[in-house]
Protein backbone atom coordinates (compact mmCIF):
# COMPACT_ATOMS: atom_id res chain seq x y z
CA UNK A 1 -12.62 -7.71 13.00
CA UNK A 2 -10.60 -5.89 15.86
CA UNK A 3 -11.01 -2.00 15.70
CA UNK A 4 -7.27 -1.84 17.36
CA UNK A 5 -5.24 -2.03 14.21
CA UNK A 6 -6.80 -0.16 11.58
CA UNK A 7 -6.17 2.02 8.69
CA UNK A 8 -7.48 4.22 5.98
CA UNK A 9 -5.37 5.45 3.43
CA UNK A 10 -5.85 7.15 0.17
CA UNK A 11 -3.48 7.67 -2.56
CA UNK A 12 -1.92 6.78 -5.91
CA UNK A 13 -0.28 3.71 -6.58
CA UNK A 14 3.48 4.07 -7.40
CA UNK A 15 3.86 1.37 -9.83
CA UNK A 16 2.20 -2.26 -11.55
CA UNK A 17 0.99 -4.70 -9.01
CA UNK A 18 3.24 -7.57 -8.63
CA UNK A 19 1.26 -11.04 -8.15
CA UNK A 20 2.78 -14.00 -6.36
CA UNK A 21 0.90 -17.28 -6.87
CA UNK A 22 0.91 -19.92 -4.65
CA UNK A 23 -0.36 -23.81 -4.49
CA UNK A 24 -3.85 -22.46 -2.80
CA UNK A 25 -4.00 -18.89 -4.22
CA UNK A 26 -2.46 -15.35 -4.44
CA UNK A 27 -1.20 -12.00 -3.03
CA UNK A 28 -1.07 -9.20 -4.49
CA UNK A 29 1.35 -6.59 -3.87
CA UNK A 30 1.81 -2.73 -4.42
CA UNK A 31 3.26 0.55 -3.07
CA UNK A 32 0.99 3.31 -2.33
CA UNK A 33 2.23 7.00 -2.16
CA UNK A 34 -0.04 9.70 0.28
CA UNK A 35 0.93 12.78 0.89
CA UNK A 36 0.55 15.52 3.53
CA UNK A 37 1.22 19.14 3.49
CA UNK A 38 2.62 21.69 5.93
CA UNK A 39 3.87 25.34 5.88
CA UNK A 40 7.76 25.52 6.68
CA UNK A 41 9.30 28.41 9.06
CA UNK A 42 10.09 30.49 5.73
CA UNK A 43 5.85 30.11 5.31
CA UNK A 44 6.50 27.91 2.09
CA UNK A 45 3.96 25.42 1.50
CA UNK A 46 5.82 21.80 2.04
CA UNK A 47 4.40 18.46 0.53
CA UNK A 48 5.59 15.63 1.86
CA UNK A 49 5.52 11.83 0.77
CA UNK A 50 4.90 8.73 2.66
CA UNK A 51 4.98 5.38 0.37
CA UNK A 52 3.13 2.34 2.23
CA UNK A 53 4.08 -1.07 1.31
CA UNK A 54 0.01 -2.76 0.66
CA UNK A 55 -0.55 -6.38 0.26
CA UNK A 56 -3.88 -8.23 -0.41
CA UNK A 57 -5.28 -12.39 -0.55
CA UNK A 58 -7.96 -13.87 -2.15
CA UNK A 59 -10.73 -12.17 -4.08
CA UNK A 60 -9.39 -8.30 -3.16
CA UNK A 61 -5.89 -9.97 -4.97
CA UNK A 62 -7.90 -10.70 -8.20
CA UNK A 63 -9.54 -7.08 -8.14
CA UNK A 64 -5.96 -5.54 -7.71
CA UNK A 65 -4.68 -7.61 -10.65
CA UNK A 66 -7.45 -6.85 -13.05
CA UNK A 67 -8.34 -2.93 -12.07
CA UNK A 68 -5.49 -1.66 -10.27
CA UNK A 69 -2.44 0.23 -12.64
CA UNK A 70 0.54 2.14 -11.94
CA UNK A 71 -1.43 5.65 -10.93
CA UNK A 72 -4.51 4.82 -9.77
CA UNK A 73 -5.92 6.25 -7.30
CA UNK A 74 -7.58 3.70 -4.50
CA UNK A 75 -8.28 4.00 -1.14
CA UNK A 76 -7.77 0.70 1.26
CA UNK A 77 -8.51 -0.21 4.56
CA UNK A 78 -6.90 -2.92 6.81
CA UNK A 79 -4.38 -3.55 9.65
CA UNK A 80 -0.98 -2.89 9.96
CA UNK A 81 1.63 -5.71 9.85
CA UNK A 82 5.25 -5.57 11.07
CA UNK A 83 7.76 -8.51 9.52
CA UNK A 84 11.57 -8.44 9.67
CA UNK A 85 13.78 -11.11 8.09
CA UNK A 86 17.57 -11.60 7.96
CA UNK A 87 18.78 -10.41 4.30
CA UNK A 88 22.00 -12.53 2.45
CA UNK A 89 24.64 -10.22 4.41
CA UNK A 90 22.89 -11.78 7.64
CA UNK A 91 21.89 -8.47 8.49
CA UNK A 92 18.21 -7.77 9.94
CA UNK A 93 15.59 -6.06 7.75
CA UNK A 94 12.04 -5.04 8.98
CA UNK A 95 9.41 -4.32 7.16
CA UNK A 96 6.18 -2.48 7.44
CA UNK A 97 2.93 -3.94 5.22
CA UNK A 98 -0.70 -2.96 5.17
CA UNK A 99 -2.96 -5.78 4.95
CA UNK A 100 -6.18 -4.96 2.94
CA UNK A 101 -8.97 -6.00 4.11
CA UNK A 102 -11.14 -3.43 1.70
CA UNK A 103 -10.92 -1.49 -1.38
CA UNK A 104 -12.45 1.10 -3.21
CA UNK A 105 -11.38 1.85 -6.73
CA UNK A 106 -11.53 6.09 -7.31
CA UNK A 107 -11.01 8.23 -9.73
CA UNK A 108 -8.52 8.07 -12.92
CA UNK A 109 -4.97 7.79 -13.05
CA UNK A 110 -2.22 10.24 -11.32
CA UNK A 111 -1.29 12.76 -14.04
């Protein structure tokens, strides 16, 4: 496993994990929402949302489908993966995916 593309992240997921089966198996997809905070000039506390586009294989896509719900809070690890793909206008679209290589189911769900 290279250590030169690799990230944590911890957060909530923002909705029901969509499965896509295949002739030899499964992924499992699902956005993931962290957030940051800072203090603005005014000295107001900020938070601020990143969503992260997460998509796991094999065994880690059978633990997503049977444990993993709209709220839940998980933390992943894995590498990040760039794609980009011509959409029906012809126009180019890229995309940004986290592959999971690990998972760690925490807490309850997001109030």
């Amino acid at each position: 496993m290279s250590l030169r593309n690799r990230v944590t992240l911890i957060g909530y997921t923002g909705k029901e994990v969509e499965i896509v089966n295949f002739e030899k198996g499964k992924i499992a997809k699902v956005s993931l929402a962290t957030n940051d905070y800072y203090t603005n000039a005014k000295g107001e506390k900020v938070e601020e949302t990143q969503w992260h586009n997460l998509v796991a294989n094999g065994k880690l896509a059978d633990i997503m489908e049977k444990y993993v719900q709209k709220g839940k809070e998980i933390s992943v690890e894995g590498k990040i993966v760039y794609k980009s793909y011509d959409d029906k206008d012809g126009n180019k679209r890229f995309i940004t995916e986290i592959r999971v290589e690990e998972l760690l189911l925490l807490g309850g769900k997001h109030a």
